[in-house]
C-alpha atoms as a PDB file:
ATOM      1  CA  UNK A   1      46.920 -41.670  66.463  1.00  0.00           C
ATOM      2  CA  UNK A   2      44.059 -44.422  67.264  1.00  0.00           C
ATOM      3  CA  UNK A   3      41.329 -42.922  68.906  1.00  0.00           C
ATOM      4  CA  UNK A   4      42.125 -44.825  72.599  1.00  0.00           C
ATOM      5  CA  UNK A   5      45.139 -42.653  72.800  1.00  0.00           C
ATOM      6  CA  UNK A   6      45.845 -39.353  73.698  1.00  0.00           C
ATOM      7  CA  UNK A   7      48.601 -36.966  73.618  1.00  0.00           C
ATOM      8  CA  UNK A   8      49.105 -35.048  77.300  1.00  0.00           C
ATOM      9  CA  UNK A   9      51.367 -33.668  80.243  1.00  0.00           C
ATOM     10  CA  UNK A  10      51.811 -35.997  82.343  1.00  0.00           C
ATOM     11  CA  UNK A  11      50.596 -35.642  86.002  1.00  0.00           C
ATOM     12  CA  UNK A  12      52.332 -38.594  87.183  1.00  0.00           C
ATOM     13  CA  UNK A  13      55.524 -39.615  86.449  1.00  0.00           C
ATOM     14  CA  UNK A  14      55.934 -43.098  84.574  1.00  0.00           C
ATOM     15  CA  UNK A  15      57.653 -45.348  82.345  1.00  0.00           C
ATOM     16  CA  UNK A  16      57.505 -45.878  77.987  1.00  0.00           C
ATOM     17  CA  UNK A  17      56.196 -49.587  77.648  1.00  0.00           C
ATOM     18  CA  UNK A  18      58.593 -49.514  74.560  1.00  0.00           C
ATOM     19  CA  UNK A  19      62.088 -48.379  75.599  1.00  0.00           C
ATOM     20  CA  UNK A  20      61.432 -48.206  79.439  1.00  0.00           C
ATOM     21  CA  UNK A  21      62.730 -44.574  79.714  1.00  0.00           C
ATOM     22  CA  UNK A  22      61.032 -42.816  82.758  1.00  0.00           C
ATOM     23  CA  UNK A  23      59.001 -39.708  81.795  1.00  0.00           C
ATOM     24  CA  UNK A  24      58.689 -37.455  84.668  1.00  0.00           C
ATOM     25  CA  UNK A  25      55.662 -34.894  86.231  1.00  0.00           C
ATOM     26  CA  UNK A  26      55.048 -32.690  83.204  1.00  0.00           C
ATOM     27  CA  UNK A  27      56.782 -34.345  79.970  1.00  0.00           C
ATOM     28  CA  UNK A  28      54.484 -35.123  76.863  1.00  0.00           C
ATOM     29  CA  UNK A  29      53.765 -38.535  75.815  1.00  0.00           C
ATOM     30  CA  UNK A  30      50.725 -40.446  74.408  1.00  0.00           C
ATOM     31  CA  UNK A  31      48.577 -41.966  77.450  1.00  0.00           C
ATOM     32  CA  UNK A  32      46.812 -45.168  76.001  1.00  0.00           C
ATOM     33  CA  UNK A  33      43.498 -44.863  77.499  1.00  0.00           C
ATOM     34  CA  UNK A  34      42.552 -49.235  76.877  1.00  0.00           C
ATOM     35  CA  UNK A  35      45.842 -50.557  78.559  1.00  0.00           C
ATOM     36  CA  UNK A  36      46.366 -47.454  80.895  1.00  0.00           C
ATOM     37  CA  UNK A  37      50.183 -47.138  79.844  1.00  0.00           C
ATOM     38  CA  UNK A  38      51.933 -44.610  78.724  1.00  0.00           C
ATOM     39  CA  UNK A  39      54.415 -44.428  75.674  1.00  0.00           C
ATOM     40  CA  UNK A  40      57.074 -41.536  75.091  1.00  0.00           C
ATOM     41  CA  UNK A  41      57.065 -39.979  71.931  1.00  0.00           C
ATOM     42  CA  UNK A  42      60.322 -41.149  70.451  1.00  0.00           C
ATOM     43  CA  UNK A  43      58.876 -44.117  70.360  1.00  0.00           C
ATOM     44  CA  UNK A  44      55.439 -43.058  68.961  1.00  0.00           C
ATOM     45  CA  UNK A  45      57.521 -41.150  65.962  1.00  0.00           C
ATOM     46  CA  UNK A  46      59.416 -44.257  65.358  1.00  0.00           C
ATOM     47  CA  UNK A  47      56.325 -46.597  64.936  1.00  0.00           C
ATOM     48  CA  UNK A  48      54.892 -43.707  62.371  1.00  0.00           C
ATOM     49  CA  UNK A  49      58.023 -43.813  60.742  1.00  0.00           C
ATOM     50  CA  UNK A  50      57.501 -48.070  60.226  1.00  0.00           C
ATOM     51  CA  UNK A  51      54.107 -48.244  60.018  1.00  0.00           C
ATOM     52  CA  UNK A  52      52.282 -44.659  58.166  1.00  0.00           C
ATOM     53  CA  UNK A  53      54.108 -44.375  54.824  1.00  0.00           C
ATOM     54  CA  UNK A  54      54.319 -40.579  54.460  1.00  0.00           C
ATOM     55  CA  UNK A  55      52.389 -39.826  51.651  1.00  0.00           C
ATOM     56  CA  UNK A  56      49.176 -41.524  53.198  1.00  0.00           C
ATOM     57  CA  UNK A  57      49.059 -39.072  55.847  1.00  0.00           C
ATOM     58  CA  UNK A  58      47.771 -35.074  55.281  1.00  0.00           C
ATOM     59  CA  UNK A  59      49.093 -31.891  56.059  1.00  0.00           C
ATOM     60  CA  UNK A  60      52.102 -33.447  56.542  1.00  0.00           C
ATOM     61  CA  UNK A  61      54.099 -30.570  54.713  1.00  0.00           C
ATOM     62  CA  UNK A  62      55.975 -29.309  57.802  1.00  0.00           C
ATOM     63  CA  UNK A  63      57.389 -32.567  58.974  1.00  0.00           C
ATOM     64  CA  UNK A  64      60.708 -33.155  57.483  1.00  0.00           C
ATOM     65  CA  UNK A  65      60.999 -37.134  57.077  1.00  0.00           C
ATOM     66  CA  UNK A  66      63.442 -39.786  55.116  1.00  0.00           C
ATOM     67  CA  UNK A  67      62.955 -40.639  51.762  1.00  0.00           C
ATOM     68  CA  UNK A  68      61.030 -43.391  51.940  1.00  0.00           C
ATOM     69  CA  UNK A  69      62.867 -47.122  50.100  1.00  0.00           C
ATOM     70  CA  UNK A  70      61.031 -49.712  48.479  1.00  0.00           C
ATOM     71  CA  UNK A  71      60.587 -52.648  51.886  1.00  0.00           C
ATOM     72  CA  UNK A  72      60.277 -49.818  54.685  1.00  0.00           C
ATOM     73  CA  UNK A  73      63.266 -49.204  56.888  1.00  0.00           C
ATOM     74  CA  UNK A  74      63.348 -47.629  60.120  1.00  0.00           C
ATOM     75  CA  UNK A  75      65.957 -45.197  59.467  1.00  0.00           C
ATOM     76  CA  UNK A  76      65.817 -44.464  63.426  1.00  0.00           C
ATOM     77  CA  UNK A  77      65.052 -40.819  65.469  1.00  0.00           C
ATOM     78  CA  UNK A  78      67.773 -38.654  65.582  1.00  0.00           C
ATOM     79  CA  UNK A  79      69.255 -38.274  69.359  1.00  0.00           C
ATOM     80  CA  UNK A  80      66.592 -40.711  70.738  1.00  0.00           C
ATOM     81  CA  UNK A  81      68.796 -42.689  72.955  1.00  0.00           C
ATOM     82  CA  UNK A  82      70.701 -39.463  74.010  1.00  0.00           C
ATOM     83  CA  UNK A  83      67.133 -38.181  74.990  1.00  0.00           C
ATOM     84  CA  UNK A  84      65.742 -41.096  76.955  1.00  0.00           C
ATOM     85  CA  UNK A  85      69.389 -41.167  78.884  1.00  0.00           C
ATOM     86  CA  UNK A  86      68.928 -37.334  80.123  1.00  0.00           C
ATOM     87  CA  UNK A  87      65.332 -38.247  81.034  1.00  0.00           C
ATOM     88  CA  UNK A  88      66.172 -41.525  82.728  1.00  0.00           C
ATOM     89  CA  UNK A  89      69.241 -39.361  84.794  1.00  0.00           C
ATOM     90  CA  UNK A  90      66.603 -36.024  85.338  1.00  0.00           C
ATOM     91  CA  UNK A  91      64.020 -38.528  86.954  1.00  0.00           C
ATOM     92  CA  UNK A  92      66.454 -40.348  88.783  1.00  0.00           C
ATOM     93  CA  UNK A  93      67.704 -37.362  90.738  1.00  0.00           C
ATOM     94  CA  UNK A  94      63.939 -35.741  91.421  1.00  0.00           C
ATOM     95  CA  UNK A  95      63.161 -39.281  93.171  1.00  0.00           C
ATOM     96  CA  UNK A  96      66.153 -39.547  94.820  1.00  0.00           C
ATOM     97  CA  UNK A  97      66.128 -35.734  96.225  1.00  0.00           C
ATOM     98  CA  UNK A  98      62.232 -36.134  97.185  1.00  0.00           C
ATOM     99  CA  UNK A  99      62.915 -39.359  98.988  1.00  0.00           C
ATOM    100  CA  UNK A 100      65.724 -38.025 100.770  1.00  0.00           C
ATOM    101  CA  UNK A 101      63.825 -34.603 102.112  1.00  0.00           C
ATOM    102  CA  UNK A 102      60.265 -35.563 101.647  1.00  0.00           C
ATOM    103  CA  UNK A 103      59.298 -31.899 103.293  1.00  0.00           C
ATOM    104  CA  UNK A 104      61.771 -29.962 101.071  1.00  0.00           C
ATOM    105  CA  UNK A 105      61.937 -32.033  98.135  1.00  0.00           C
ATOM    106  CA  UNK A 106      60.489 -29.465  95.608  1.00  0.00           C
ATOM    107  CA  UNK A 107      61.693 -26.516  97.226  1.00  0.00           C
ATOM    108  CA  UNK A 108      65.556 -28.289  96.538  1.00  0.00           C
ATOM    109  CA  UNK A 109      64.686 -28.814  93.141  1.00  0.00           C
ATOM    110  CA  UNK A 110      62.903 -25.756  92.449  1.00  0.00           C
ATOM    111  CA  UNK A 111      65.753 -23.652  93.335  1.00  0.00           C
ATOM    112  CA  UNK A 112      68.981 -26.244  92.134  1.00  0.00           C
ATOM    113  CA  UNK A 113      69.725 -26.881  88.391  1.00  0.00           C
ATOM    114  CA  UNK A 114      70.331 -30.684  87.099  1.00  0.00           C
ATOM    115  CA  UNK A 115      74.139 -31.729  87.006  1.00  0.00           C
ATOM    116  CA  UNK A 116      76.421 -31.114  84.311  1.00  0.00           C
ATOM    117  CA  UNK A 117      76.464 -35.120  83.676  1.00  0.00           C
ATOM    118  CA  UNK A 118      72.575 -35.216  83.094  1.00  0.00           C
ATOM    119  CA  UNK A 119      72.266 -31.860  80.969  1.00  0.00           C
ATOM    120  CA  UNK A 120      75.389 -33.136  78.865  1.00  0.00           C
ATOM    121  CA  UNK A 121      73.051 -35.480  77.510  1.00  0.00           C
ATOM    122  CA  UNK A 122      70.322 -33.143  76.634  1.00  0.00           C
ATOM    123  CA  UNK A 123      72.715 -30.928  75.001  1.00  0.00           C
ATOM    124  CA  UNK A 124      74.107 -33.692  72.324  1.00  0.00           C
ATOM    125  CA  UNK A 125      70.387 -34.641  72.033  1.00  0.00           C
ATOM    126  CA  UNK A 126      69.921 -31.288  70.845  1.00  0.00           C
ATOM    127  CA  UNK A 127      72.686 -31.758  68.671  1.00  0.00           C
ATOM    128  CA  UNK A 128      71.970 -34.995  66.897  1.00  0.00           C
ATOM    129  CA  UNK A 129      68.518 -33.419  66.310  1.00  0.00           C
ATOM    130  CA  UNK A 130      69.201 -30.379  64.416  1.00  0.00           C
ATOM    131  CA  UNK A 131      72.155 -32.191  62.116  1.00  0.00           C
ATOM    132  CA  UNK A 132      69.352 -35.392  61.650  1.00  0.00           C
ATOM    133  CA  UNK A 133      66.607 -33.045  60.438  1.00  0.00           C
ATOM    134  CA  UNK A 134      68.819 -31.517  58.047  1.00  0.00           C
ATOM    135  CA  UNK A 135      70.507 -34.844  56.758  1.00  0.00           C
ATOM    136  CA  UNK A 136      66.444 -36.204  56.410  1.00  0.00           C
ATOM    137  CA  UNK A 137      65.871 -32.921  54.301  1.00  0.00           C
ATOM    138  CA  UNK A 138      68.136 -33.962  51.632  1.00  0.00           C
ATOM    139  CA  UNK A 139      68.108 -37.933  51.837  1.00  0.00           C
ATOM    140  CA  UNK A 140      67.404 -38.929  48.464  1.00  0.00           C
ATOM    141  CA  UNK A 141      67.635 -42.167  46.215  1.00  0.00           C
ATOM    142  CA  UNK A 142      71.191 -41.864  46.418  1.00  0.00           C
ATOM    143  CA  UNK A 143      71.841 -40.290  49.569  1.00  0.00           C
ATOM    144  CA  UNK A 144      70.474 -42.793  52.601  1.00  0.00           C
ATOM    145  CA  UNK A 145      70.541 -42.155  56.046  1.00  0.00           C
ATOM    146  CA  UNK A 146      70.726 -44.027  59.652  1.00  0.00           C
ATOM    147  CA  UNK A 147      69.938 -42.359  63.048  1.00  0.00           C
ATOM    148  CA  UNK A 148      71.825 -43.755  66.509  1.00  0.00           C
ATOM    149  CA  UNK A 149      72.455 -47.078  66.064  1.00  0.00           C
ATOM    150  CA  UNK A 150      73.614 -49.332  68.753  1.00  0.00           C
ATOM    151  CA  UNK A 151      77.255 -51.239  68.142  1.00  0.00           C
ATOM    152  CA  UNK A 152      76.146 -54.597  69.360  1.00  0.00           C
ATOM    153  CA  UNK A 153      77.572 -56.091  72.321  1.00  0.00           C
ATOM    154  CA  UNK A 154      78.226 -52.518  73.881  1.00  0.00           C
ATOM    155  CA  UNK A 155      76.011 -49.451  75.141  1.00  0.00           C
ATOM    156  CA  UNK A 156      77.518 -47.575  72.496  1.00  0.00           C
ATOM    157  CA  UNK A 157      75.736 -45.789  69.975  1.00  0.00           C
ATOM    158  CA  UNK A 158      76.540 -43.715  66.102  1.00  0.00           C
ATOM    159  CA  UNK A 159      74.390 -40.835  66.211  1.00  0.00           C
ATOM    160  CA  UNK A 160      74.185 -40.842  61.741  1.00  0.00           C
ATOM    161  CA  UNK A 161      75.390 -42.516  58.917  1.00  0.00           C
ATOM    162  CA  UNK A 162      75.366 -41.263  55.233  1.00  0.00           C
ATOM    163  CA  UNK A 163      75.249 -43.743  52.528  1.00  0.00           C
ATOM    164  CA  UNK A 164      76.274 -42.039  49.259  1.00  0.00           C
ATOM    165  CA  UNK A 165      77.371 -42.902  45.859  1.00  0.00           C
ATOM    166  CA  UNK A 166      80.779 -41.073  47.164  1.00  0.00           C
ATOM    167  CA  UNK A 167      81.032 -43.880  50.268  1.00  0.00           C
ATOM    168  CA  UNK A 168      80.020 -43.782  53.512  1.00  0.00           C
ATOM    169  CA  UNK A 169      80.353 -41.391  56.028  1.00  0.00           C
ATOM    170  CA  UNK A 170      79.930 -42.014  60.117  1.00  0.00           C
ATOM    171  CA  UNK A 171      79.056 -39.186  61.456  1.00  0.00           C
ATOM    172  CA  UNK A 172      79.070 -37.864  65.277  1.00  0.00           C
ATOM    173  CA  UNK A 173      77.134 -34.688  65.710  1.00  0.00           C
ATOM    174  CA  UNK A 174      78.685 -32.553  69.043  1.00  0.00           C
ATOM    175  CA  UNK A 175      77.383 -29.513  70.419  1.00  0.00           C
ATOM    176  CA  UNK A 176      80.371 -27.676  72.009  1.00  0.00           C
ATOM    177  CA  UNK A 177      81.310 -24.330  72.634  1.00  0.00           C
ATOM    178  CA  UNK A 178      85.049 -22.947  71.455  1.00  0.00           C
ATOM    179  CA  UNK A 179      86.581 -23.138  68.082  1.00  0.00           C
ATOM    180  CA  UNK A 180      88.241 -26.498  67.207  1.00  0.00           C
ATOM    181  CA  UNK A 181      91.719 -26.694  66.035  1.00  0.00           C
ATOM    182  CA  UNK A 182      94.543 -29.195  65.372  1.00  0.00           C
ATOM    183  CA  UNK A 183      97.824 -29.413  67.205  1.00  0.00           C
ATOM    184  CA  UNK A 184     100.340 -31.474  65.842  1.00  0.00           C
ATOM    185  CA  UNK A 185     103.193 -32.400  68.167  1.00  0.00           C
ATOM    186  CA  UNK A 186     106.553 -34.594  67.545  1.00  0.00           C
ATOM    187  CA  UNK A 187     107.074 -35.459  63.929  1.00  0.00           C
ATOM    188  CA  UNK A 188     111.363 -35.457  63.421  1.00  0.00           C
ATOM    189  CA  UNK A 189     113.066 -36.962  66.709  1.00  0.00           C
ATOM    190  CA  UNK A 190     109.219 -37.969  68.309  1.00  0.00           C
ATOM    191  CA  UNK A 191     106.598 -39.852  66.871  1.00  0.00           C
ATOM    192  CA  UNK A 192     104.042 -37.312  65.583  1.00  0.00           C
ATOM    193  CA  UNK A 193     101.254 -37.018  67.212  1.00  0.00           C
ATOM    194  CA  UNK A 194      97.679 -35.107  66.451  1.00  0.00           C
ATOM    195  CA  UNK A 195      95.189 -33.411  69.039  1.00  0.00           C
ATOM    196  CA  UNK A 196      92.083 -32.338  68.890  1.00  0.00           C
ATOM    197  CA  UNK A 197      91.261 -29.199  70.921  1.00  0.00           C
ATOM    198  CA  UNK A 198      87.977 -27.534  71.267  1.00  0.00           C
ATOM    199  CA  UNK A 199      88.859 -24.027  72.549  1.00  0.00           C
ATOM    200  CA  UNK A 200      91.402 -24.962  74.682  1.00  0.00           C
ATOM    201  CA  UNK A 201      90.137 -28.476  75.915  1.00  0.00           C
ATOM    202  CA  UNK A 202      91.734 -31.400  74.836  1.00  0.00           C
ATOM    203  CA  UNK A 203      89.302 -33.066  72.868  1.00  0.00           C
ATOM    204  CA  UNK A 204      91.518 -36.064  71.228  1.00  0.00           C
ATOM    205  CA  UNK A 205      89.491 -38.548  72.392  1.00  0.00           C
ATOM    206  CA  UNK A 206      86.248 -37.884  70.313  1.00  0.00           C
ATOM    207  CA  UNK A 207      88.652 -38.739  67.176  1.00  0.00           C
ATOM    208  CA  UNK A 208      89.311 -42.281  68.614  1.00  0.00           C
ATOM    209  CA  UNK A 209      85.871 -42.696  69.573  1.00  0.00           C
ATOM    210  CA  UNK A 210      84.969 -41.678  65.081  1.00  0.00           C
ATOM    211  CA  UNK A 211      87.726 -43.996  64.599  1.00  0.00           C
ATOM    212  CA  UNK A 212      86.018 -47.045  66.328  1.00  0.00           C
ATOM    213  CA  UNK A 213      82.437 -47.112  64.917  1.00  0.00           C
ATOM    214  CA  UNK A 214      84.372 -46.225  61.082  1.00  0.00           C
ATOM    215  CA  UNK A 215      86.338 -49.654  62.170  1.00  0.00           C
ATOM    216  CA  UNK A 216      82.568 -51.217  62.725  1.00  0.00           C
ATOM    217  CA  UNK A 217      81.156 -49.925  59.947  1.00  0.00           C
ATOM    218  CA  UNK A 218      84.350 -50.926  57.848  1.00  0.00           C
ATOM    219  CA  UNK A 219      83.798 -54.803  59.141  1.00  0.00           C
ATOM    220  CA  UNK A 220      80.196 -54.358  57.629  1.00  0.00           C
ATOM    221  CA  UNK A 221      80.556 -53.384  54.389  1.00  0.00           C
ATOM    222  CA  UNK A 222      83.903 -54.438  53.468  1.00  0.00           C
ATOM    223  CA  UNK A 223      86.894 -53.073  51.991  1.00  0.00           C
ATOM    224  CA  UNK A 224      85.351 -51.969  48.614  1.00  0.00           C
ATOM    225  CA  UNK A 225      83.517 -49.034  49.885  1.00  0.00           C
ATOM    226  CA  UNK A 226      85.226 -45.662  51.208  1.00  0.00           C
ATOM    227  CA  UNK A 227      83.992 -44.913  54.761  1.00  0.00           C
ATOM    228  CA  UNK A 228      84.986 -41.326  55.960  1.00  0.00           C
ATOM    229  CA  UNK A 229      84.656 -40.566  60.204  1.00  0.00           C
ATOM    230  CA  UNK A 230      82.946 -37.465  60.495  1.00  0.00           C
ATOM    231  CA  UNK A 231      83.218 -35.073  63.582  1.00  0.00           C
ATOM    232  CA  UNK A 232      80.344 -32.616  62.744  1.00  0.00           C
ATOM    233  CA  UNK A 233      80.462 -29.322  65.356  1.00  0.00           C
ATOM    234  CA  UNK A 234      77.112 -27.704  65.158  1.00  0.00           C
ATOM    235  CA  UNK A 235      77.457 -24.499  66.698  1.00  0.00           C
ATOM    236  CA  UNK A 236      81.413 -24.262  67.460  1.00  0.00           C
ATOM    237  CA  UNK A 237      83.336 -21.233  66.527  1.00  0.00           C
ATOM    238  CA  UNK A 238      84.656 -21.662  63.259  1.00  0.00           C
ATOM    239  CA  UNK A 239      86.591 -18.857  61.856  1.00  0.00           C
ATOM    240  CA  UNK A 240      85.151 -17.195  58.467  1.00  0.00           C
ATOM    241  CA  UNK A 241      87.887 -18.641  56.263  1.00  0.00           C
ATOM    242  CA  UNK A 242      88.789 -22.222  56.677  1.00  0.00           C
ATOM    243  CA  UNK A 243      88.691 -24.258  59.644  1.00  0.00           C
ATOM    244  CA  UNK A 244      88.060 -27.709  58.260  1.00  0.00           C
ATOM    245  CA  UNK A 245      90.747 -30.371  59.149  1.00  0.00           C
ATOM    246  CA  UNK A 246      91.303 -33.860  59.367  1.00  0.00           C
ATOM    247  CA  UNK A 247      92.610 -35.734  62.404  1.00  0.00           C
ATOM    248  CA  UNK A 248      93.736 -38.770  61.921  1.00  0.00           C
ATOM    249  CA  UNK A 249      91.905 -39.511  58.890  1.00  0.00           C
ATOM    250  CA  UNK A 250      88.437 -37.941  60.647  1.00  0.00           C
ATOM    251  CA  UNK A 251      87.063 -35.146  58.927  1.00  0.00           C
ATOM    252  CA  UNK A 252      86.384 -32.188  61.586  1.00  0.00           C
ATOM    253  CA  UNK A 253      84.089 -29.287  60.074  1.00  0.00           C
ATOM    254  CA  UNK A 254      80.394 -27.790  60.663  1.00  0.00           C
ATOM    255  CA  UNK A 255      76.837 -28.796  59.266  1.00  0.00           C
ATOM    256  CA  UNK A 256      77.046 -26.465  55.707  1.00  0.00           C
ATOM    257  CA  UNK A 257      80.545 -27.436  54.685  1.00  0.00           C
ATOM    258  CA  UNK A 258      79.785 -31.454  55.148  1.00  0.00           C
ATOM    259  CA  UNK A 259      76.282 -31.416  53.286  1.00  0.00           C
ATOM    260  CA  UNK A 260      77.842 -30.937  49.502  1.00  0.00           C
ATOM    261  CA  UNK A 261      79.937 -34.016  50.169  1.00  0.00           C
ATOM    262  CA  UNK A 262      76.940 -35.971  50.718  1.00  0.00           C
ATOM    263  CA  UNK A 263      75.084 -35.258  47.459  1.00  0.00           C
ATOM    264  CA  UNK A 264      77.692 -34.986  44.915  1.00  0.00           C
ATOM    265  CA  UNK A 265      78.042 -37.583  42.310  1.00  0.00           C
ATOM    266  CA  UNK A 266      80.097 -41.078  42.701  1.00  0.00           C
ATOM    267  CA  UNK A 267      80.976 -44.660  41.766  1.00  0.00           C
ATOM    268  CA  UNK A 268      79.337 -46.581  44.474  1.00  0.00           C
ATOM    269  CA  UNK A 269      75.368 -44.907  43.593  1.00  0.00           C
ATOM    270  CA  UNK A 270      74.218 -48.415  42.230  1.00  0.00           C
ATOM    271  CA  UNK A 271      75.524 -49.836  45.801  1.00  0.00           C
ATOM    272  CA  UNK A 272      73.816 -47.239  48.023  1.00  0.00           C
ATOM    273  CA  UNK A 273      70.443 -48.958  48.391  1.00  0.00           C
ATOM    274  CA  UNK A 274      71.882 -52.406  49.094  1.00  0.00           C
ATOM    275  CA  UNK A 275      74.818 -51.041  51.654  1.00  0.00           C
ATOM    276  CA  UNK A 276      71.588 -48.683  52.954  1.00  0.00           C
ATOM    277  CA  UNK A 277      69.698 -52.044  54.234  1.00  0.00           C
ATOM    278  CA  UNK A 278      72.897 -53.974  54.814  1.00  0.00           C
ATOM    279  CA  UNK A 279      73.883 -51.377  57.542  1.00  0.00           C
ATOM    280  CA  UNK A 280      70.015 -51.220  58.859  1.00  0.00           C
ATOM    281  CA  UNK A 281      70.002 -54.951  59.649  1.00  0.00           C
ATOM    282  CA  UNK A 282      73.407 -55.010  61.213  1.00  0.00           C
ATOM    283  CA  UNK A 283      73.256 -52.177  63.341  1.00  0.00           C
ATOM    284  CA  UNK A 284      69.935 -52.271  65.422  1.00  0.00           C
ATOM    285  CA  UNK A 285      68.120 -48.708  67.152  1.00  0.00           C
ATOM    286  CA  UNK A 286      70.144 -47.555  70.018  1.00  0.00           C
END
């Protein structure tokens, strides 16, 4: 960190001069003391990520980070854009509420709790994170990794991609409660159809949204390469035996069955690199 900068609470609320997000009374960020802005620190770990190689940097042994490629890459921050959107929506609603009762403003939101749309966001943050820092842990030569990336020409986002000598994989990362299952309905006099339920939610939709960014990542790469959807449920209820399924061609399973897939050996390891940076340029940070 250059020494005109400064890592602190806030004890105003503001905006990143990077991504714009508004950082409210109390959040962390890096105040930068010459231009008297403030930066969030998504956006500080992302410039590290660019500009600090790693290995130049001591006592560095905690912090999990990609393996680094030869021109550098920014491989992108796990649940950034997931983040800055519960931020934005959290400050949104604390300036609206202390506008509205000027008197009572911090009593309201003292004693109310943020709506289920804003803490959604949080939780899938949370999410993204954990599965991110594990898929950094084993990135490799042959096992590259992307963090949300925006599908351009929408607000869209894919929370990780794997590339890996076995193909691709486009993984979304969910946080839900409930044990995920497959119903199948029709299949002899009605067209069969397959659900996705999470406890007893109908969840089907989460499928067609894996289905989507595998059809963008497909119009990438081409036809050559395998690319595998990927609904990873981070803290679901799985059962002790089996559980894994596919829906519609998605694979639907938790963190420690997925990770062997990514490192195991394949035809396409000479391609990963190439595919790796190929992806990168295509798909921009969300």
């Amino acid at each position: 960190m250059a020494s005109n900068e400064k890592q602190m609470k806030l004890r105003y609320a503001g905006v990143c001069r990077f991504c714009g997000a508004g950082l409210a009374v109390g959040t962390e960020a890096i105040y930068e003391r010459s231009m008297k802005t403030i930066r969030c620190l998504d956006c500080s770990r992302a410039a590290q990520l660019v500009e600090v190689p790693a290995k130049r940097v001591p006592n560095r042994a905690s912090v999990v980070e990609p393996v680094a490629t030869a021109e550098s890459i920014d491989v992108g921050i796990p649940g950034a854009s997931a983040r800055r959107e519960g931020e934005r929506r959290r400050v949104r609603r604390k300036t609206r509420v202390r506008e509205k009762h000027p008197k009572l403003g911090g009593l309201i939101l003292a004693a109310t709790h943020d709506p289920q749309s804003t803490t959604a966001w949080m939780t899938g943050a949370l999410g993204e994170e954990r599965l991110g820092e594990r898929l950094n842990e084993i990135s490799s030569d042959t096992m590259r990794v992307l963090h949300d990336r925006r599908i351009p020409g929408t607000r869209a986002n894919i929370d990780h991609i794997a590339v890996t000598p076995t193909g691709i994989y486009v993984i979304d990362a969910k946080k839900y409660k409930g044990r995920p299952s497959l119903r199948v309905e029709g299949g002899i006099l009605r067209p069969r159809v397959e659900k996705l339920l999470v406890g007893s939610r109908d969840q089907t939709k989460l499928v067609d949204g894996v289905i989507k960014q595998v059809d963008i990542v497909c119009s990438i790469v081409g036809d050559d390469v395998p690319v595998t959807g990927v609904l990873c449920f981070i803290e679901a209820d799985w059962p002790l035996l089996g559980g894994s399924f596919r829906a519609r061609g998605v694979e639907v399973l938790w963190p420690k069955k997925f990770y062997p897939r990514l490192t195991a050996d394949g035809a396409f390891a000479s391609q990963v690199d190439a595919l790796h940076r190929k992806l990168a340029a295509a798909l921009p940070l969300a």
